[in-house]
N, C-alpha and C. Protein backbone atom coordinates (compact mmCIF):
# COMPACT_ATOMS: atom_id res chain seq x y z
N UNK A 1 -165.12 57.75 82.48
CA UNK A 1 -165.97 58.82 82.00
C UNK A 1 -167.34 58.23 81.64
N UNK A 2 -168.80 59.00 82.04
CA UNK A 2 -169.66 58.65 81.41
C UNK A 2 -170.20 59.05 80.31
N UNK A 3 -170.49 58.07 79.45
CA UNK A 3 -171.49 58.24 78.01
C UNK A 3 -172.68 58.73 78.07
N UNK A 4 -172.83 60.00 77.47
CA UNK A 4 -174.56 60.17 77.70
C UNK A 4 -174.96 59.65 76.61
N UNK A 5 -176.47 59.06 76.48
CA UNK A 5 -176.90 58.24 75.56
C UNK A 5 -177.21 59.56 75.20
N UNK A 6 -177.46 59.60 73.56
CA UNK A 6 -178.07 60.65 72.74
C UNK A 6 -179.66 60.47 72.44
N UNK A 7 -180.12 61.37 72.75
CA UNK A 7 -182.13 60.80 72.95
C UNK A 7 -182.19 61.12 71.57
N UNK A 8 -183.52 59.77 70.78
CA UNK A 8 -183.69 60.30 69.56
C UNK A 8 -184.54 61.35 69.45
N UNK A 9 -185.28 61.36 68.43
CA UNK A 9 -186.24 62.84 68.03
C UNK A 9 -187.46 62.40 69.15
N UNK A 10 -188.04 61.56 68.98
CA UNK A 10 -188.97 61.19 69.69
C UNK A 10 -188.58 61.35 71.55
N UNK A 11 -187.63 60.86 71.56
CA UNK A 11 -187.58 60.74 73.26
C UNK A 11 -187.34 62.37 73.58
N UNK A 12 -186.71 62.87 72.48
CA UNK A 12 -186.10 64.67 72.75
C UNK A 12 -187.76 65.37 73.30
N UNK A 13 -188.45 65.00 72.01
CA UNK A 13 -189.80 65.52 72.29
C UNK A 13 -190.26 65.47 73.03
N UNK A 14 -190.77 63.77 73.78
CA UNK A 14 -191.48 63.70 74.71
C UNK A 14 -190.48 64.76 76.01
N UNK A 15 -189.46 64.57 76.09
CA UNK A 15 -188.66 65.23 77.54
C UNK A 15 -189.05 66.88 77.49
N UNK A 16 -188.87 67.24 76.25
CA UNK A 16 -189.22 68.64 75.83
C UNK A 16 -190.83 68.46 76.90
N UNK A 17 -191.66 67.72 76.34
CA UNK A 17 -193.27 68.17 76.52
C UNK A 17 -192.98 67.86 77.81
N UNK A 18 -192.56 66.90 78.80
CA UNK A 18 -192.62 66.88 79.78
C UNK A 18 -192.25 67.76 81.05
N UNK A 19 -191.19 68.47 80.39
CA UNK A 19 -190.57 69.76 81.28
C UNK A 19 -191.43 70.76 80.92
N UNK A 20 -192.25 70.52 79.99
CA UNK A 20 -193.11 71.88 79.80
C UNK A 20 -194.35 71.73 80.76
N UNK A 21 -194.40 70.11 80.35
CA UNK A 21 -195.83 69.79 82.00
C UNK A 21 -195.64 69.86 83.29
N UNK A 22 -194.28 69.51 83.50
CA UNK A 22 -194.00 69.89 85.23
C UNK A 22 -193.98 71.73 85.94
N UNK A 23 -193.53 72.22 84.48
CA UNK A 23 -193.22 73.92 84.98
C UNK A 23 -194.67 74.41 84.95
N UNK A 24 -195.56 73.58 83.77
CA UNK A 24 -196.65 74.65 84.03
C UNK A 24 -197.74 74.22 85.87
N UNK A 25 -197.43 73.15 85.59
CA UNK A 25 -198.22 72.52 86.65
C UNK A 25 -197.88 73.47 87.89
N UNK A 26 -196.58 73.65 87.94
CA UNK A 26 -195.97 74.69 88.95
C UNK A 26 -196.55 76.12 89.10
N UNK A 27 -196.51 76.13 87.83
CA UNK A 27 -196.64 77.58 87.45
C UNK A 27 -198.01 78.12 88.10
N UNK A 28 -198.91 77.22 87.41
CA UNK A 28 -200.46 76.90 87.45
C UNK A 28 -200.55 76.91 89.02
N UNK A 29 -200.06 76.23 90.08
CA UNK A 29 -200.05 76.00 91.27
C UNK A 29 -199.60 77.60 91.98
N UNK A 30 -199.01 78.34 91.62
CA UNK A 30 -198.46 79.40 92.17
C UNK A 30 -199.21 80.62 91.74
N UNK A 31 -199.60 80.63 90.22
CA UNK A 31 -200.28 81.91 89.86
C UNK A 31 -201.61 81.65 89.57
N UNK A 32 -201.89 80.94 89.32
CA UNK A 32 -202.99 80.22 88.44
C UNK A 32 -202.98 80.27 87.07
N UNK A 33 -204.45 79.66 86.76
CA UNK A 33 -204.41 79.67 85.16
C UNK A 33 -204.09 81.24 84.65
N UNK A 34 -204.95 81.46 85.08
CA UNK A 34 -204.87 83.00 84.18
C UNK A 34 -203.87 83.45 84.19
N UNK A 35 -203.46 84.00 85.46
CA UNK A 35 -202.12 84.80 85.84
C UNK A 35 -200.78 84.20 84.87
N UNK A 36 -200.61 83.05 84.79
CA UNK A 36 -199.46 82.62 84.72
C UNK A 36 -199.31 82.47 82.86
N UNK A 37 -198.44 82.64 82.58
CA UNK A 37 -197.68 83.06 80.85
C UNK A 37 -197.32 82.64 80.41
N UNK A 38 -197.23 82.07 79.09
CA UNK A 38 -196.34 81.23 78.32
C UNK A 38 -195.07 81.37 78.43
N UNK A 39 -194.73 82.31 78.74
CA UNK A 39 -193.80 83.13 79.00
C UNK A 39 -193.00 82.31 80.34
N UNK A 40 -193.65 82.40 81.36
CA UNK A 40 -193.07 82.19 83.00
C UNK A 40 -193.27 80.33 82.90
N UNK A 41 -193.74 79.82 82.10
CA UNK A 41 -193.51 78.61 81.91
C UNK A 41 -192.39 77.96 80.98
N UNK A 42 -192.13 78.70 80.11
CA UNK A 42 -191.18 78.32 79.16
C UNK A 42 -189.59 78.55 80.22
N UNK A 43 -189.58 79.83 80.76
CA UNK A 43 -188.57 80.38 81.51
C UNK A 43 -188.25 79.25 82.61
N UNK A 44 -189.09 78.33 82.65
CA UNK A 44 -189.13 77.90 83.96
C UNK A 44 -188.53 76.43 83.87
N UNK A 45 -189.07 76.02 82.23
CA UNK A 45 -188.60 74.68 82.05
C UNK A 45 -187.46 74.68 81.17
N UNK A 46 -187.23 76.11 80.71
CA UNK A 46 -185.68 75.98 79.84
C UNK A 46 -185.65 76.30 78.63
N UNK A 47 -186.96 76.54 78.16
CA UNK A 47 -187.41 76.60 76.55
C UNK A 47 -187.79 77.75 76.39
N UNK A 48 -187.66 78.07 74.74
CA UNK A 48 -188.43 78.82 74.12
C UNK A 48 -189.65 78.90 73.32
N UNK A 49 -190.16 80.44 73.81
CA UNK A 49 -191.48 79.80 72.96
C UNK A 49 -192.20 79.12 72.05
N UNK A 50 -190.90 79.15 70.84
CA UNK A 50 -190.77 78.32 69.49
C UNK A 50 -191.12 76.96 69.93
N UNK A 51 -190.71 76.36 71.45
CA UNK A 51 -190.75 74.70 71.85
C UNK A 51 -191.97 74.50 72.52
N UNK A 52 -192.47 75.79 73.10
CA UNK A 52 -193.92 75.58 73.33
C UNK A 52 -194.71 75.21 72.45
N UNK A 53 -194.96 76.02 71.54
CA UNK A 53 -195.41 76.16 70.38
C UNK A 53 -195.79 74.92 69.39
N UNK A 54 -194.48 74.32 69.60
CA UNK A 54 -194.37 72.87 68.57
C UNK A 54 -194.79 72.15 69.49
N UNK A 55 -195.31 71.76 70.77
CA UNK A 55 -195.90 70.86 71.31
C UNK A 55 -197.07 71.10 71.55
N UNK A 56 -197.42 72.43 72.06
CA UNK A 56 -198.47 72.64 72.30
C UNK A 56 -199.61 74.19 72.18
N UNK A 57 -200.97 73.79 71.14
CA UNK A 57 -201.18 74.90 70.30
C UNK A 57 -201.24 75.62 71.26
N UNK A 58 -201.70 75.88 72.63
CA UNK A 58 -202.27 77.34 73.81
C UNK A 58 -201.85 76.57 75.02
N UNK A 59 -202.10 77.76 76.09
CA UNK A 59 -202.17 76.98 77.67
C UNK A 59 -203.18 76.52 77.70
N UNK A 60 -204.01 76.84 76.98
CA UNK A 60 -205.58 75.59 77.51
C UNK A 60 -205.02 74.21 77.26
N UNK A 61 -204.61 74.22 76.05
CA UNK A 61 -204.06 72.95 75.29
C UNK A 61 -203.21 72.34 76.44
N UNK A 62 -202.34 72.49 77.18
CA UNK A 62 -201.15 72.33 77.93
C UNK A 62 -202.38 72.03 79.03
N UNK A 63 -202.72 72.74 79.50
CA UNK A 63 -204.03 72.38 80.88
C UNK A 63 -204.51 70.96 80.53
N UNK A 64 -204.99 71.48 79.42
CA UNK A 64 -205.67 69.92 79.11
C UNK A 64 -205.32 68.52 79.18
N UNK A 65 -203.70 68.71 79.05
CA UNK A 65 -202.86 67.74 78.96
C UNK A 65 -202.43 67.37 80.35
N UNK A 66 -202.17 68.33 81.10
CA UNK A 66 -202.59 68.00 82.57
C UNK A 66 -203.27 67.27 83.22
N UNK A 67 -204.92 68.13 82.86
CA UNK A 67 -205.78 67.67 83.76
C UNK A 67 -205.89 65.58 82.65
N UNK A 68 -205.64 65.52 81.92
CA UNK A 68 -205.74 64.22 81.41
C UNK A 68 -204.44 63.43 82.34
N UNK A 69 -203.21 63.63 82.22
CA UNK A 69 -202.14 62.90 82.76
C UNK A 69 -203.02 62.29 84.28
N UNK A 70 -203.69 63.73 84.93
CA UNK A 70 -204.20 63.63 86.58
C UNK A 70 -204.60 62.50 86.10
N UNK A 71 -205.86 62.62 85.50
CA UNK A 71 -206.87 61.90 85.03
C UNK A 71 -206.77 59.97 85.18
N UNK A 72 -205.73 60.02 84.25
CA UNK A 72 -204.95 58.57 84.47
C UNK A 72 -204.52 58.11 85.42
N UNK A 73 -203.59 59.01 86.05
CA UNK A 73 -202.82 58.40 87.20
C UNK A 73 -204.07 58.23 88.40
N UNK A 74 -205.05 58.87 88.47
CA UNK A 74 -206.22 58.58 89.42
C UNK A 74 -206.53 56.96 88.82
N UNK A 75 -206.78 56.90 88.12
CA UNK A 75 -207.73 55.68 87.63
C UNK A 75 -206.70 54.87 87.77
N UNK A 76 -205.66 55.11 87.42
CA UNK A 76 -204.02 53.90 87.41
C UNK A 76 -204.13 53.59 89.27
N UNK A 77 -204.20 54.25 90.00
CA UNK A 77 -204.09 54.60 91.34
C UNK A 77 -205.37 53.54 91.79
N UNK A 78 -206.66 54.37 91.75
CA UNK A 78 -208.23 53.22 91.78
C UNK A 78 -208.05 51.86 91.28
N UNK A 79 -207.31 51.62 90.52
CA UNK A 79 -207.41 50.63 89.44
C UNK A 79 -206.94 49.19 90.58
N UNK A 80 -205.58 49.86 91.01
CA UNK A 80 -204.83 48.87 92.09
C UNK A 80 -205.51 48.59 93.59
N UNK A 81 -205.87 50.02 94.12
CA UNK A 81 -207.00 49.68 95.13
C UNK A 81 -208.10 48.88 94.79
N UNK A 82 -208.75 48.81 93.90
CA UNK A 82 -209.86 47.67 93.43
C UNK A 82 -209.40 46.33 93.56
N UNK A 83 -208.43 46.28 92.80
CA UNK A 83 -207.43 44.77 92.49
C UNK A 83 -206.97 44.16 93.51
């Protein structure tokens, strides 16, 4: 039988915020910003709004966190082509 490791508060969180960044990214990709709802993102990654909420104050907020993750992984990406 396998053991699932039990995630602490911290790792719960980050997985929480992260399923909230992949659905909206989706979301965002399909409806756009506007169109798309706290609502059809939460539905999408498993949560309730209450878990939106505690991670993140709006969808701008959540965008933002996006367009920053892009942000990195470009420069993480440039960084190695330079090198």
């Amino acid at each position: 039988m396998i053991e699932r490791q039990r995630l602490t508060r911290e790792q719960s969180k980050e997985q929480t915020r992260q399923r909230l960044v992949l659905a909206a990214q989706s979301i965002f990709i399909d409806k756009g910003f506007i169109a798309a709802s706290v609502e059809d993102i939460t539905a999408m990654a498993g949560y309730t709004r209450g878990a939106f909420y505690s991670n993140f104050g709006s969808k701008s907020e959540l965008f933002l966190e996006i367009l920053k993750h892009d942000h990195e992984a470009t420069r993480r990406d440039l960084s190695g082509v330079v090198a």
